[in-house]
Protein backbone atom coordinates (compact mmCIF):
# COMPACT_ATOMS: atom_id res chain seq x y z
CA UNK A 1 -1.83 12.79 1.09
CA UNK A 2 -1.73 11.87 -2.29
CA UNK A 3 0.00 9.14 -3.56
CA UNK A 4 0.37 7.12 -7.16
CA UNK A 5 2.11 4.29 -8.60
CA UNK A 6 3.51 6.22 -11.25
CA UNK A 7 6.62 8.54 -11.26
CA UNK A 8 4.64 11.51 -11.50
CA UNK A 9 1.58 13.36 -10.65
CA UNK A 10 -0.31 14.98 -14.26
CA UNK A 11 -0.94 18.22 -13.94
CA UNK A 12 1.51 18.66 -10.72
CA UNK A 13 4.99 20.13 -10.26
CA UNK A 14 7.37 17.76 -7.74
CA UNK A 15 9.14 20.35 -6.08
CA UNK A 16 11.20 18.27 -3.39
CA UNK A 17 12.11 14.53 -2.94
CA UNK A 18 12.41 13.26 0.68
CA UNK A 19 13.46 10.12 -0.24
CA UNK A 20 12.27 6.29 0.12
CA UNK A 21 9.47 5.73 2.48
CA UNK A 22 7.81 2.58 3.26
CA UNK A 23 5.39 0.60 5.06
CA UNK A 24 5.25 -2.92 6.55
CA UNK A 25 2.48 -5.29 7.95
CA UNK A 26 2.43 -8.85 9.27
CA UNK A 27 -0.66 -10.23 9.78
CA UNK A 28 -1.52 -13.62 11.19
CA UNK A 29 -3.47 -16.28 9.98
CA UNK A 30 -5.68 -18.39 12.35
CA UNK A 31 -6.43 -22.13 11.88
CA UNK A 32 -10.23 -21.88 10.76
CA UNK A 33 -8.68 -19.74 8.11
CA UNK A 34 -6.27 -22.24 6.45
CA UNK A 35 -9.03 -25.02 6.75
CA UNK A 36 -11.48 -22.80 4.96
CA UNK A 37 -8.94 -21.75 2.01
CA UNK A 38 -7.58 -25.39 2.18
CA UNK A 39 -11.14 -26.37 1.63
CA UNK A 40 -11.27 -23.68 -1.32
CA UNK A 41 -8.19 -24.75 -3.05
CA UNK A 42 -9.52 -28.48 -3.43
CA UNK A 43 -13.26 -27.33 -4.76
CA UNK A 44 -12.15 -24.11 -6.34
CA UNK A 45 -13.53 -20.53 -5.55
CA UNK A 46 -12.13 -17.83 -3.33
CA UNK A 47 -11.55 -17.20 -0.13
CA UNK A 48 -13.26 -14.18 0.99
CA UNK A 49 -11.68 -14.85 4.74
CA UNK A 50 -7.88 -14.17 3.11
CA UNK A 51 -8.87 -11.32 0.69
CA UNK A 52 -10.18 -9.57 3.42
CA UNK A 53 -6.70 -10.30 5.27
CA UNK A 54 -4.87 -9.15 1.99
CA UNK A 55 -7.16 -5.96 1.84
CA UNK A 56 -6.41 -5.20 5.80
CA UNK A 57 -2.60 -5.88 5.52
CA UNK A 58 -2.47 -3.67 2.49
CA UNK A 59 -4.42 -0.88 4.59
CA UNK A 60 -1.88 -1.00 7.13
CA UNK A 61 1.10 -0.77 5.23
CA UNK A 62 -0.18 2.36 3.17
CA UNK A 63 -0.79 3.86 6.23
CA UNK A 64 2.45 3.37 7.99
CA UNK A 65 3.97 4.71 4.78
CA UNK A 66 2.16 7.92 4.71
CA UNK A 67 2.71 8.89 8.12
CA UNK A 68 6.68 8.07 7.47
CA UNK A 69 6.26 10.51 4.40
CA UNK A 70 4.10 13.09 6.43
CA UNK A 71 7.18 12.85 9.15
CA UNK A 72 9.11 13.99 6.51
CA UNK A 73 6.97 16.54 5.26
CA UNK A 74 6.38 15.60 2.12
CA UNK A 75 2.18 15.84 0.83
CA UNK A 76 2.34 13.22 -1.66
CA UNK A 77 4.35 10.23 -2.49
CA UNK A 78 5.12 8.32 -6.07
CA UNK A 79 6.49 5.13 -7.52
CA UNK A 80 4.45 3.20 -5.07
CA UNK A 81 4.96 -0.26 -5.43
CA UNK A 82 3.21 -3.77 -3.34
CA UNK A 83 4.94 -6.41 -2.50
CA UNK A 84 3.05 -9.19 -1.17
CA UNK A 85 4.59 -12.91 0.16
CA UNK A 86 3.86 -15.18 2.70
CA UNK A 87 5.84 -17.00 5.47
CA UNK A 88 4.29 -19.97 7.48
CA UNK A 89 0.95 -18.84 8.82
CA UNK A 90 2.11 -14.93 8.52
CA UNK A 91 0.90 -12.71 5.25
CA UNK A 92 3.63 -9.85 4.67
CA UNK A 93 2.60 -7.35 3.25
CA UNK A 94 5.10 -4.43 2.49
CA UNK A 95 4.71 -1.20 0.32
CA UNK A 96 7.43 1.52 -0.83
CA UNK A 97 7.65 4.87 -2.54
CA UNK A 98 9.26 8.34 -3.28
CA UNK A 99 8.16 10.50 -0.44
CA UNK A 100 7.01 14.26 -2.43
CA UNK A 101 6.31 18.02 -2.26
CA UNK A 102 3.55 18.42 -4.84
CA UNK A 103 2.06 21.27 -5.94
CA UNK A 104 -1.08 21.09 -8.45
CA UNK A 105 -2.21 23.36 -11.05
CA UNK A 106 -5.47 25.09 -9.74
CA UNK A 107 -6.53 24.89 -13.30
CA UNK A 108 -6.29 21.17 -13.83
CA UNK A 109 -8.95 19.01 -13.00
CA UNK A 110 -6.42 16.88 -11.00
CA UNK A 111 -7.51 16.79 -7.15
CA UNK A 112 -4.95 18.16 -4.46
């Protein structure tokens, strides 16, 4: 499935809108975590240990959308937009879009 942040593919032809799909993941944090970035914040630097936790929850929520957009029958999916927040010891982590039927010109250099 293809998918893009912008409202179109180049070089493609949107033949059907399925509407607004969308994925969602909560992930946990864990104590050793919040010591380590807590540590981080005071000395400066980043903390691998919550970008990998960003990258994860992001990975999740993608999915989850595509499948909701493959459900539909839809191949591709626009407008994609991340919206990231957090909540106590929880990272949220939720994505939307414009579920598509996209069809690409064989003689772009676009991949389908």
């Amino acid at each position: 499935m293809v998918v893009t942040s912008t409202d179109e593919f180049i070089g493609a032809e949107i033949s059907k809108y399925y509407g607004i799909v969308y994925g969602d993941a909560v992930m946990g944090a864990n104590i050793v975590r919040d010591v380590i970035a807590s540590v981080r914040d005071l000395v400066g630097g980043r903390s691998e240990s919550y970008q990998n936790l960003l990258a994860k929850a992001r990975g999740v929520a993608l999915r989850e959308m595509q499948v909701m957009a493959y459900r539909k029958g839809a191949n591709g999916i626009v407008g994609i937009r991340f919206d990231i927040d957090t909540m106590h010891n929880l990272l949220i982590c939720n994505v939307t879009g414009t579920a598509v039927s996209v069809s690409f010109d064989k003689n772009s250099n676009t991949l389908e």
